[in-house]
C-alpha atoms as a PDB file:
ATOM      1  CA  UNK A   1     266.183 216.249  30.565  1.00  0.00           C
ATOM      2  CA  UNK A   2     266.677 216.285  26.889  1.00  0.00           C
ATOM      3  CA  UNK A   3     270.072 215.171  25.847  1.00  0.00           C
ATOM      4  CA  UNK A   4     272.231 215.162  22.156  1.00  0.00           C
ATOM      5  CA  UNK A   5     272.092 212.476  20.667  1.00  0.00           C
ATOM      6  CA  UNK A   6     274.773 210.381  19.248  1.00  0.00           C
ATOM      7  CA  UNK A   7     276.129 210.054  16.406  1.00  0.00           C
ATOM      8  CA  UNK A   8     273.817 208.186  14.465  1.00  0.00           C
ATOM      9  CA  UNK A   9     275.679 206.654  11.520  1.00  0.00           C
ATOM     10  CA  UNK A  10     277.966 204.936  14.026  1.00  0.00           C
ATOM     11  CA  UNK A  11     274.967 203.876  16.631  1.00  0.00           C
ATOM     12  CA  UNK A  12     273.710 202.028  13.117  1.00  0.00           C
ATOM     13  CA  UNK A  13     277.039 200.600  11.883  1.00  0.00           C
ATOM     14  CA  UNK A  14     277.361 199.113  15.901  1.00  0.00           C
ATOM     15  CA  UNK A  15     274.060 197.808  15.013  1.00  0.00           C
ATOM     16  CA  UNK A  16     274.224 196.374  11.562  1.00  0.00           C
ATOM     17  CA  UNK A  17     277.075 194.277  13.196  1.00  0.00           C
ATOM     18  CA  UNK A  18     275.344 192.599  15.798  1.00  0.00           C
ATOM     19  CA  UNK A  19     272.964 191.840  13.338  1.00  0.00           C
ATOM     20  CA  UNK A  20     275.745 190.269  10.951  1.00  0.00           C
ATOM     21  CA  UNK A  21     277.291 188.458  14.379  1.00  0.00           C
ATOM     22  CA  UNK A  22     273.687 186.815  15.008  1.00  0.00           C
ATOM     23  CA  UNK A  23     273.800 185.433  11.218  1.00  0.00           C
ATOM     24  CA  UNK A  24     270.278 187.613  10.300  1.00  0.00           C
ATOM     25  CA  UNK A  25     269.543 189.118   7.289  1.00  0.00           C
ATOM     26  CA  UNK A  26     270.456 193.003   6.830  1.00  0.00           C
ATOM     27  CA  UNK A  27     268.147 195.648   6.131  1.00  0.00           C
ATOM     28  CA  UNK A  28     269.044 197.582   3.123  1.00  0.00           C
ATOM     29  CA  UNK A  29     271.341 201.229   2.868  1.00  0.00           C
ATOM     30  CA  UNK A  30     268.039 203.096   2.524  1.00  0.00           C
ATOM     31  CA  UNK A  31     266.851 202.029   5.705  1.00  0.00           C
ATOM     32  CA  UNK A  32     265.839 205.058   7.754  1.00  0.00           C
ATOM     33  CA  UNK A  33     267.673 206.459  10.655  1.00  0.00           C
ATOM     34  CA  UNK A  34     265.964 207.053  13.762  1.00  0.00           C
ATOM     35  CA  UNK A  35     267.414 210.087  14.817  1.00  0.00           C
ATOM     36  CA  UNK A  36     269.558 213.044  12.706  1.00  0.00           C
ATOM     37  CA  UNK A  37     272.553 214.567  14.344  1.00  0.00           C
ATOM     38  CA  UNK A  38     271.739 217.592  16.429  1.00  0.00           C
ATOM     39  CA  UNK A  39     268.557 216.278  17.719  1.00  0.00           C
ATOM     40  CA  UNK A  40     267.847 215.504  21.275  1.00  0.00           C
ATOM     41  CA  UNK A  41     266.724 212.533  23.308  1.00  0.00           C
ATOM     42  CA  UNK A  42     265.224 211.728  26.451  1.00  0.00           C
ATOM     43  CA  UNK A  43     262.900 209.115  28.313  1.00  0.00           C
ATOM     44  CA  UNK A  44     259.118 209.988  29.440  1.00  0.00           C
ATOM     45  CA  UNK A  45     259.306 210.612  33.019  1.00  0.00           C
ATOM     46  CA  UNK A  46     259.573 207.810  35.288  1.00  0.00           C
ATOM     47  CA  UNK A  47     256.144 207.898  36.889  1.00  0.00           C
ATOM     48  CA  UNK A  48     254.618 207.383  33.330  1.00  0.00           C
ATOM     49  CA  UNK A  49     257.034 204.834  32.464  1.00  0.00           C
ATOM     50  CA  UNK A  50     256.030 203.193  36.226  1.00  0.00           C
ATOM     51  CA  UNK A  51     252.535 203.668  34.860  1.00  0.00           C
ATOM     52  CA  UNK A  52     252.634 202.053  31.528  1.00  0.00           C
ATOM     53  CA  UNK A  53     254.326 199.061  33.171  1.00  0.00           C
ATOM     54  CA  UNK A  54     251.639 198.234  35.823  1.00  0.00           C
ATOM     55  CA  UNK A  55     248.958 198.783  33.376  1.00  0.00           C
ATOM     56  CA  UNK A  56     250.379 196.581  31.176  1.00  0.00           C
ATOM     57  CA  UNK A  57     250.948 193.882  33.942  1.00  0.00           C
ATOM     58  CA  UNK A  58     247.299 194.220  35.055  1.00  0.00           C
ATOM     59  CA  UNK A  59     246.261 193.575  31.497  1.00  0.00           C
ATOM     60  CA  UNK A  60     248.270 190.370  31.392  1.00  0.00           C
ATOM     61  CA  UNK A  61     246.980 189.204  34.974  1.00  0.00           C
ATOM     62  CA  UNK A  62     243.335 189.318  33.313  1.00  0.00           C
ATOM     63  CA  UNK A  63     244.561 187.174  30.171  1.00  0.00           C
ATOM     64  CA  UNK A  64     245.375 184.645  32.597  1.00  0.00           C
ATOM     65  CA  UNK A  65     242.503 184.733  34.533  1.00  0.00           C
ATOM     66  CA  UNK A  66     242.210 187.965  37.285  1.00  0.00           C
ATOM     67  CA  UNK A  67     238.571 188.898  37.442  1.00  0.00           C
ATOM     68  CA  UNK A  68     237.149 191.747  35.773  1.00  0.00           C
ATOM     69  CA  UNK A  69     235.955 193.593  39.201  1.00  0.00           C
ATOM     70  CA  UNK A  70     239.153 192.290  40.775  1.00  0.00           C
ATOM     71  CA  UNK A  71     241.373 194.459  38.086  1.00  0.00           C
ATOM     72  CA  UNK A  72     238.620 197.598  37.755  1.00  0.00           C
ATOM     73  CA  UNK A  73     239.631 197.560  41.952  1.00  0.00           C
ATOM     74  CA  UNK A  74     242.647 197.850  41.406  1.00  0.00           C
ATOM     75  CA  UNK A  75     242.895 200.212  39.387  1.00  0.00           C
ATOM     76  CA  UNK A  76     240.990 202.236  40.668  1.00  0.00           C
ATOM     77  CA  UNK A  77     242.725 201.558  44.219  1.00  0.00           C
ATOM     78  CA  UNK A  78     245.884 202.603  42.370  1.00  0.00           C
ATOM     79  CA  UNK A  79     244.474 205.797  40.698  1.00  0.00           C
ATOM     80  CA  UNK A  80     245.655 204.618  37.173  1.00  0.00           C
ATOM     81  CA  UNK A  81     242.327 205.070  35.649  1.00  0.00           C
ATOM     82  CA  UNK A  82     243.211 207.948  33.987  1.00  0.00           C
ATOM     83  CA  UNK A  83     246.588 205.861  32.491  1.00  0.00           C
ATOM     84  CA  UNK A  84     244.568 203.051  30.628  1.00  0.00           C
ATOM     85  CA  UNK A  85     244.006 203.275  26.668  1.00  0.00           C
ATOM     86  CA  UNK A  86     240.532 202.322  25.515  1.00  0.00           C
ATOM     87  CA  UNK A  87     241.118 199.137  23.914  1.00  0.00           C
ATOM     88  CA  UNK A  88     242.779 197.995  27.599  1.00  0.00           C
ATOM     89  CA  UNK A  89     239.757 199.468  29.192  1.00  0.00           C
ATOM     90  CA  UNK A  90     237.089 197.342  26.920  1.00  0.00           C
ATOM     91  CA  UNK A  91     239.697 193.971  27.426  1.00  0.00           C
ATOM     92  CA  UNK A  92     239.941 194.809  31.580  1.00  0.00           C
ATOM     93  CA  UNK A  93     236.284 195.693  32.156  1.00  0.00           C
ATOM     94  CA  UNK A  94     234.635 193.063  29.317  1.00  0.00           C
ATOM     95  CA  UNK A  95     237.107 190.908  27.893  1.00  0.00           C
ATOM     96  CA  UNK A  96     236.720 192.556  24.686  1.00  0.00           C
ATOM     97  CA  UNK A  97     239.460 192.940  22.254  1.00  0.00           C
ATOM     98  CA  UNK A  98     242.382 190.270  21.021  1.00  0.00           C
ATOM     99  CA  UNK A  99     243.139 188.403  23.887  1.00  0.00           C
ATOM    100  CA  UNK A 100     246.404 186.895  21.998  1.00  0.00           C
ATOM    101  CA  UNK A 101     247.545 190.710  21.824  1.00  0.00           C
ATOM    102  CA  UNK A 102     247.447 191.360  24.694  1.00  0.00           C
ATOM    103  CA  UNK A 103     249.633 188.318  25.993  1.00  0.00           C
ATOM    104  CA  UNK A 104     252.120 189.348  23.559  1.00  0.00           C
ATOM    105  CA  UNK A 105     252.340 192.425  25.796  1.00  0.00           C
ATOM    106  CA  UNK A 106     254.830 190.527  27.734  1.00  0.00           C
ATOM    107  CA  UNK A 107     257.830 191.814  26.136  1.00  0.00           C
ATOM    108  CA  UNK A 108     256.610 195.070  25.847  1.00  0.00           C
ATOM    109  CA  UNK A 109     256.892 195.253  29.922  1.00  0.00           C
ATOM    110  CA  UNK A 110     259.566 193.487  29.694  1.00  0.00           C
ATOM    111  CA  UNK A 111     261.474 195.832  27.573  1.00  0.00           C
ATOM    112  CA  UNK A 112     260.117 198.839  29.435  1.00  0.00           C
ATOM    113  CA  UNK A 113     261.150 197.313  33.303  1.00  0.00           C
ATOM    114  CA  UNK A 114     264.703 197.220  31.537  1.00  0.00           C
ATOM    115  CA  UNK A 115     264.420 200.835  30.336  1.00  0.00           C
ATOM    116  CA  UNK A 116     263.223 201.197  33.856  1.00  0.00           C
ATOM    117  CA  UNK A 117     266.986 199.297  35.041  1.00  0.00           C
ATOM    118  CA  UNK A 118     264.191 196.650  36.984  1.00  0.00           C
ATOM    119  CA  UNK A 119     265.987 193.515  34.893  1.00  0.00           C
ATOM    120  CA  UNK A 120     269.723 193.031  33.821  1.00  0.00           C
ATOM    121  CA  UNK A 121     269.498 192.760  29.992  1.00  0.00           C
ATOM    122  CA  UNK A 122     267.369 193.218  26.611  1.00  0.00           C
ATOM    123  CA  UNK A 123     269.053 190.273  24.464  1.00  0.00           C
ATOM    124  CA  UNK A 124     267.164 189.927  21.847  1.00  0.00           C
ATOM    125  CA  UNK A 125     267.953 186.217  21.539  1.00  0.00           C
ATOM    126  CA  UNK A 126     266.769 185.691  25.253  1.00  0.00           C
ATOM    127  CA  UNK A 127     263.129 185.369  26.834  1.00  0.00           C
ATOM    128  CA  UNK A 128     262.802 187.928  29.806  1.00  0.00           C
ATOM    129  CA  UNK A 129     264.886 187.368  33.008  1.00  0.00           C
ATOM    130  CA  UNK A 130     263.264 185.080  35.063  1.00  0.00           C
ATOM    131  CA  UNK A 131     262.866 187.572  38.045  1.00  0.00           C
ATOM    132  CA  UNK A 132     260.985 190.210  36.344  1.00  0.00           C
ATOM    133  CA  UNK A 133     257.495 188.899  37.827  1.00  0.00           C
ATOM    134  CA  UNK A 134     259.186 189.460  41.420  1.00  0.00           C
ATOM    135  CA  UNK A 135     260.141 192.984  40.894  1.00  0.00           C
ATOM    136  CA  UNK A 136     256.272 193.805  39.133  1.00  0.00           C
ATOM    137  CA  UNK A 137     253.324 195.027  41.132  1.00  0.00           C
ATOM    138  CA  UNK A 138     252.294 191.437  43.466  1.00  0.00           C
ATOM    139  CA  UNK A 139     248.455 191.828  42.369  1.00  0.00           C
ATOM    140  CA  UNK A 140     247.588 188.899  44.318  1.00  0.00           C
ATOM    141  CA  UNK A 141     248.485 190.638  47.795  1.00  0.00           C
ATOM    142  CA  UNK A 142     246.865 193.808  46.272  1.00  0.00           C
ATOM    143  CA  UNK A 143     250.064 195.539  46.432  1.00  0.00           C
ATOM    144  CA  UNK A 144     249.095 199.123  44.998  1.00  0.00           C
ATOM    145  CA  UNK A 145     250.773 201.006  42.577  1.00  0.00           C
ATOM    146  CA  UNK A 146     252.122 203.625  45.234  1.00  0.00           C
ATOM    147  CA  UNK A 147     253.666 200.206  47.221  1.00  0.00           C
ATOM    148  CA  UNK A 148     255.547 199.168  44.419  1.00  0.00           C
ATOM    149  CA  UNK A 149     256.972 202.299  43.001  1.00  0.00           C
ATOM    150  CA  UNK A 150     258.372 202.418  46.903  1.00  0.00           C
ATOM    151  CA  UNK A 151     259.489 198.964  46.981  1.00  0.00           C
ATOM    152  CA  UNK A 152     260.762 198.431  43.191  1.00  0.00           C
ATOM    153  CA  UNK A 153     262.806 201.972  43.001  1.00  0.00           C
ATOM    154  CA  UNK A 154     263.249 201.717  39.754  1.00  0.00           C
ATOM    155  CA  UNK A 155     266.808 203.557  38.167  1.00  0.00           C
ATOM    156  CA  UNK A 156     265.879 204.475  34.649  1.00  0.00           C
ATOM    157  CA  UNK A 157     268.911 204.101  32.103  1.00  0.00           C
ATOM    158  CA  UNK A 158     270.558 206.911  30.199  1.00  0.00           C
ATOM    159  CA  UNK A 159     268.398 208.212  27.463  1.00  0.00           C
ATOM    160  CA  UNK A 160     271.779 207.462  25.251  1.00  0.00           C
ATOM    161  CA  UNK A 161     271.554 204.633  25.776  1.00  0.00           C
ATOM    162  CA  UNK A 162     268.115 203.426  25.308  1.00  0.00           C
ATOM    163  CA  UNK A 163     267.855 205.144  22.013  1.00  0.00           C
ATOM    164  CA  UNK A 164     271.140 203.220  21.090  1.00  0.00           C
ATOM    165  CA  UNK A 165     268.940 199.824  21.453  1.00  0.00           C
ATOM    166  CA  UNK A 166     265.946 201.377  20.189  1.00  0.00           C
ATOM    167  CA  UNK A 167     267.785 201.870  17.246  1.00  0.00           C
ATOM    168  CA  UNK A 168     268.746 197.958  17.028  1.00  0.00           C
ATOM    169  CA  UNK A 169     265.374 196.745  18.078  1.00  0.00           C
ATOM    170  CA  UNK A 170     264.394 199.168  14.988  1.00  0.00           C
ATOM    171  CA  UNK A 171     267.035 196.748  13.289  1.00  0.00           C
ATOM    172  CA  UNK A 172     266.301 193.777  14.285  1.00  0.00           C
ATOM    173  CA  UNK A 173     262.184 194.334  13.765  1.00  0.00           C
ATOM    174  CA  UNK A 174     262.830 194.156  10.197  1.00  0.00           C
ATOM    175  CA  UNK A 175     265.490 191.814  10.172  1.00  0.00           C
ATOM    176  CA  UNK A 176     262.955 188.804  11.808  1.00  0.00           C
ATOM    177  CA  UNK A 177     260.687 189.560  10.036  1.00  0.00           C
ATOM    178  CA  UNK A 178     262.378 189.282   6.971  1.00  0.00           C
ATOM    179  CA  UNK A 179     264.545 185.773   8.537  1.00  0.00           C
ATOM    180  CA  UNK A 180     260.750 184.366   8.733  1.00  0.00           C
ATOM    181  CA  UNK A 181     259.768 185.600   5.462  1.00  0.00           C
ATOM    182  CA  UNK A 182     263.030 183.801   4.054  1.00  0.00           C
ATOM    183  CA  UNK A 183     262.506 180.582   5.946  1.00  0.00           C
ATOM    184  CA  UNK A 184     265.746 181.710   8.134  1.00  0.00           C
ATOM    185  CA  UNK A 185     266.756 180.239  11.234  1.00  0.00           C
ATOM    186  CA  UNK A 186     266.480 182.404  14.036  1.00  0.00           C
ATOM    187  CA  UNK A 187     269.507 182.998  16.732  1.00  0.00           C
ATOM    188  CA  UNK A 188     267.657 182.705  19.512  1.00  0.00           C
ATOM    189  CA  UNK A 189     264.446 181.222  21.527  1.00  0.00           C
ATOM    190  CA  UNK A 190     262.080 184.353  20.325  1.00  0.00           C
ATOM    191  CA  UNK A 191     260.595 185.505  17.709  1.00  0.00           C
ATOM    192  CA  UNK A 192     259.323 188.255  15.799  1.00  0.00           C
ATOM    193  CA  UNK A 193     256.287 189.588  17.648  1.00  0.00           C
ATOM    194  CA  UNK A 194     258.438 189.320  21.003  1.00  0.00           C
ATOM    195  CA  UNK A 195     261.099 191.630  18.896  1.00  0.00           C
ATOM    196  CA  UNK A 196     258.308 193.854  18.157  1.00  0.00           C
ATOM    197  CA  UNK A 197     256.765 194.147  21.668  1.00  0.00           C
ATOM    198  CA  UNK A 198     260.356 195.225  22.932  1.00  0.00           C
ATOM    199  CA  UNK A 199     260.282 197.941  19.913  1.00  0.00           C
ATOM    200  CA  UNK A 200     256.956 198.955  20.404  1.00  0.00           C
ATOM    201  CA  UNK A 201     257.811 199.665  24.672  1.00  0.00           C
ATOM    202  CA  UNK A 202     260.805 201.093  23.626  1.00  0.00           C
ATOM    203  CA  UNK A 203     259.365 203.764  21.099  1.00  0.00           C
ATOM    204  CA  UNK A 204     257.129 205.030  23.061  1.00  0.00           C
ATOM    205  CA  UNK A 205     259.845 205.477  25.868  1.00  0.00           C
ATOM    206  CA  UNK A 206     261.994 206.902  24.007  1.00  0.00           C
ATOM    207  CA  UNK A 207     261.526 210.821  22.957  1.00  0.00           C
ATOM    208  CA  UNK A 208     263.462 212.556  20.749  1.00  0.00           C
ATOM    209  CA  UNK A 209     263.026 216.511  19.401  1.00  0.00           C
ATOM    210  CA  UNK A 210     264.206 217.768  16.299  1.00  0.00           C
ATOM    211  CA  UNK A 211     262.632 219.342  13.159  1.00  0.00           C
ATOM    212  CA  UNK A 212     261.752 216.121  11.353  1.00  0.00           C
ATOM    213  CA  UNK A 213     260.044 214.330  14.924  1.00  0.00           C
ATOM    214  CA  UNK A 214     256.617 214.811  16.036  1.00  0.00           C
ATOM    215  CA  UNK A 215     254.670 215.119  19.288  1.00  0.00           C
ATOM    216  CA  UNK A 216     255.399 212.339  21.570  1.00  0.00           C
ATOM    217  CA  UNK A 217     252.714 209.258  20.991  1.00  0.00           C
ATOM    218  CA  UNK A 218     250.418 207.962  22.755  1.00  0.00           C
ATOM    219  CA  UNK A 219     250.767 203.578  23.462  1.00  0.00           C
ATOM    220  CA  UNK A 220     248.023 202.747  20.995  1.00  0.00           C
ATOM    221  CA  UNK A 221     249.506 205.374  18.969  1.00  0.00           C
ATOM    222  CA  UNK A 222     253.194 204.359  17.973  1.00  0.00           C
ATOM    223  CA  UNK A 223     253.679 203.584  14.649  1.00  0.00           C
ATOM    224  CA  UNK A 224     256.005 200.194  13.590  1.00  0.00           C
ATOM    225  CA  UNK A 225     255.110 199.950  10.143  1.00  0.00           C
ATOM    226  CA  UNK A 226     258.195 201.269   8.964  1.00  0.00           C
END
């Protein structure tokens, strides 16, 4: 259900301060919004976000060594087919593709299983909590998709609220990238493509209408070059 949005001047200013509190650099006055006021917000629905997560986690179980055939079962076995971009396709079924993307993916689930309210926090100075593997899909007791939506019961946060740390991640995308382009010490024990994962999982999630938004994006589809 599509929500208003808040105020997003002040959502910024909150966030332009945490950035200023973890000693990065800050992105200039011109730097877009996300959202105008009198807009609307709200998350995919849960079963896709569900979706995108176990995808994602099969993907990463092949990077570190599930067999082809052993993730084209399961998938299958789960019905997610149908939920699998091409490029994952060509990396689950033939290894093709960047196999260092795709283990970057980590924070994207990561980000989205907090979205999802599966893990406690987002801090962007902080790897992911250290039971998010336990409350994933256990591949290697072929636990199907179906099994873990059952056992996981996820509690997806208030679209509010996830756009609020969209908007920082939006922040703090440019702002690490621009502490490594200086030379910068960073605040915490990640970096900049771990800040982007989180961005990238939480763009997607996010959905906002309003004159100046388009058509919800597809994963290979969401653009973070701004």
């Amino acid at each position: 259900m599509s929500v208003p949005v808040p105020d997003p001047q002040a959502v910024r200013a909150a966030n332009v301060a945490e950035l200023s509190r973890l000693g990065l650099p800050l992105p200039p006055e011109q730097f877009p919004l996300v959202w105008e006021p009198g807009d609307t917000v709200e998350l995919r629905p849960t079963g896709e976000l569900e979706a995108r997560v176990a995808v994602l986690h099969l993907v990463l179980a092949r990077c570190f060594g599930m067999p082809a055939e052993a993730g084209m079962g399961w998938l299958l076995g789960s019905h997610l087919v149908e939920m699998v971009t091409p490029p994952e396709w060509q990396f689950v079924a033939g290894d093709r593709g960047d196999h260092r993307s795709f283990v970057l993916h980590h924070d994207a689930v990561f980000a989205l299983a907090w979205v999802l309210g599966l893990t406690r926090h987002l801090d962007p100075t902080a790897p992911s909590d250290d039971r998010l593997m336990a409350r994933l899909p256990n591949l290697p007791a072929g636990e199907t998709f179906t099994q873990w939506r059952a056992r996981s019961l996820a509690a997806p946060r208030g679209a509010v609220e996830v756009a609020a740390v969209l908007d920082l991640y939006y922040c703090l995308d440019w702002a690490y990238l621009e502490a490594e382009r200086q030379g910068l010490r960073l605040p915490g024990m990640i970096d900049s493509n771990a800040i982007g994962q989180r961005r990238w999982a939480l763009e997607w999630a996010v959905v906002f209408r309003g004159p100046f938004h388009d058509p919800p994006a597809g994963w290979e589809e969401v653009d973070l070059s701004t």
